[in-house]
Protein backbone atom coordinates (compact mmCIF):
# COMPACT_ATOMS: atom_id res chain seq x y z
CA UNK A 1 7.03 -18.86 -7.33
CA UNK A 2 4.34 -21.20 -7.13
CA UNK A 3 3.83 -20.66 -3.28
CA UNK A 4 3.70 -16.81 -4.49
CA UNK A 5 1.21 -17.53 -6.96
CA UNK A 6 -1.44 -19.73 -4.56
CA UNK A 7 -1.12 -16.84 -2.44
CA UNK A 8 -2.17 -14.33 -4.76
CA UNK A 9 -4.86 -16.05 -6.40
CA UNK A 10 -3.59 -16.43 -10.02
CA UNK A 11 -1.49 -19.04 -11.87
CA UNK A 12 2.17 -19.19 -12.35
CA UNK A 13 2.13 -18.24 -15.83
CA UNK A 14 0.68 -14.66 -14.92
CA UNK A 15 3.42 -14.45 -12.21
CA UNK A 16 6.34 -15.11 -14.35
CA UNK A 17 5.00 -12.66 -17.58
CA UNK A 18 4.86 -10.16 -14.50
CA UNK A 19 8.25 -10.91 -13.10
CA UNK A 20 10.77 -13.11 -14.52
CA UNK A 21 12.16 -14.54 -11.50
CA UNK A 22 11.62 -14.64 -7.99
CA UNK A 23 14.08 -11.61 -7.23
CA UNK A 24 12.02 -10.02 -9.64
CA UNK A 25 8.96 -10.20 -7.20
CA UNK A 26 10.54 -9.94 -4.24
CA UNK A 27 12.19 -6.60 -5.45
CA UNK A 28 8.54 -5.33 -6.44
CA UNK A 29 7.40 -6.04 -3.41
CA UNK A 30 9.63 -4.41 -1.36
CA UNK A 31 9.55 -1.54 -3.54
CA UNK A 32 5.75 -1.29 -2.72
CA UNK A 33 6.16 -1.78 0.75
CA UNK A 34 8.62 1.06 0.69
CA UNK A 35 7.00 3.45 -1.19
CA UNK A 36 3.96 2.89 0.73
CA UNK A 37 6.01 3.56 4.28
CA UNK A 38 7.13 6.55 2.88
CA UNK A 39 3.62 7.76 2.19
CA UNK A 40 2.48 6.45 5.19
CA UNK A 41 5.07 8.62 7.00
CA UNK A 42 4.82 11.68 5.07
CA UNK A 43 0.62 11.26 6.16
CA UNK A 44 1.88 10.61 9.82
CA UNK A 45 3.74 13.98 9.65
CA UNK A 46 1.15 16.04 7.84
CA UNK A 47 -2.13 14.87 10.08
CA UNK A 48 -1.06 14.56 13.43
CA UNK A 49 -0.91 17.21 16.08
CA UNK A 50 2.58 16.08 17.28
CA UNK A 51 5.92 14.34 16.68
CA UNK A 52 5.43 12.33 19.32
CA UNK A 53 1.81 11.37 17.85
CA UNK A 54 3.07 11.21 13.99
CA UNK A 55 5.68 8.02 16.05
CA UNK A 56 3.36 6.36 17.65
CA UNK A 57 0.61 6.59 14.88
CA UNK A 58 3.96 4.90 12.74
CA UNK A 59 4.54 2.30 15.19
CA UNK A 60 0.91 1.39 15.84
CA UNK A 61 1.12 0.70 11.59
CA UNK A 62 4.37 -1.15 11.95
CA UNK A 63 2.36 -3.89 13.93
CA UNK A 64 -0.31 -4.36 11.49
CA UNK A 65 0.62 -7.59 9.79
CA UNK A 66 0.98 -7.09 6.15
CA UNK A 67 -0.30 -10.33 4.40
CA UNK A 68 -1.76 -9.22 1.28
CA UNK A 69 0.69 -8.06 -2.34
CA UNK A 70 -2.47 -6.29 -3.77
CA UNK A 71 -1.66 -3.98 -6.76
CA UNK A 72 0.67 -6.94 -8.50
C-alpha cells in the first residue's frame, strides 16, 4: 500500500480511509479499468465507419500503457 500511495501522490493514511486493504484497491482499480474499456468500446462502435476500424481503433488503445489511477 505504501508503493500504491508514492505512486499516487498522497500518504498512506488517505489510501487506507479510501480502501481498507490492498484487495480493496486493486478491486477499484480494475473496476475502473473495466468500466472505462467498456466505454471505450461502446465509443469504438458508435464513431467508426467499420468493424474492422472500431478493432483496430481497440487494439491501437490496448497498447497505450496505462500508468496513471486518476479518479481515486
Amino acid at each position: 500500500m505504501a508503493d500504491s500511495a508514492r505512486s499516487a501522490n498522497v500518504g498512506v493514511g488517505t489510501l487506507y480511509r479510501r480502501f481498507p486493504h490492498r484487495e480493496a484497491l486493486l478491486r477499484a482499480v480494475a473496476h475502473t479499468r473495466y468500466r472505462r474499456a467498456v466505454r471505450e468500446m461502446h465509443a469504438a462502435e458508435d464513431e467508426e465507419p467499420t468493424a474492422w476500424d472500431a478493432r483496430a481503433r481497440l487494439i491501437r488503445l490496448c497498447r497505450r500503457p496505462h500508468v496513471s489511477v486518476q479518479g481515486y
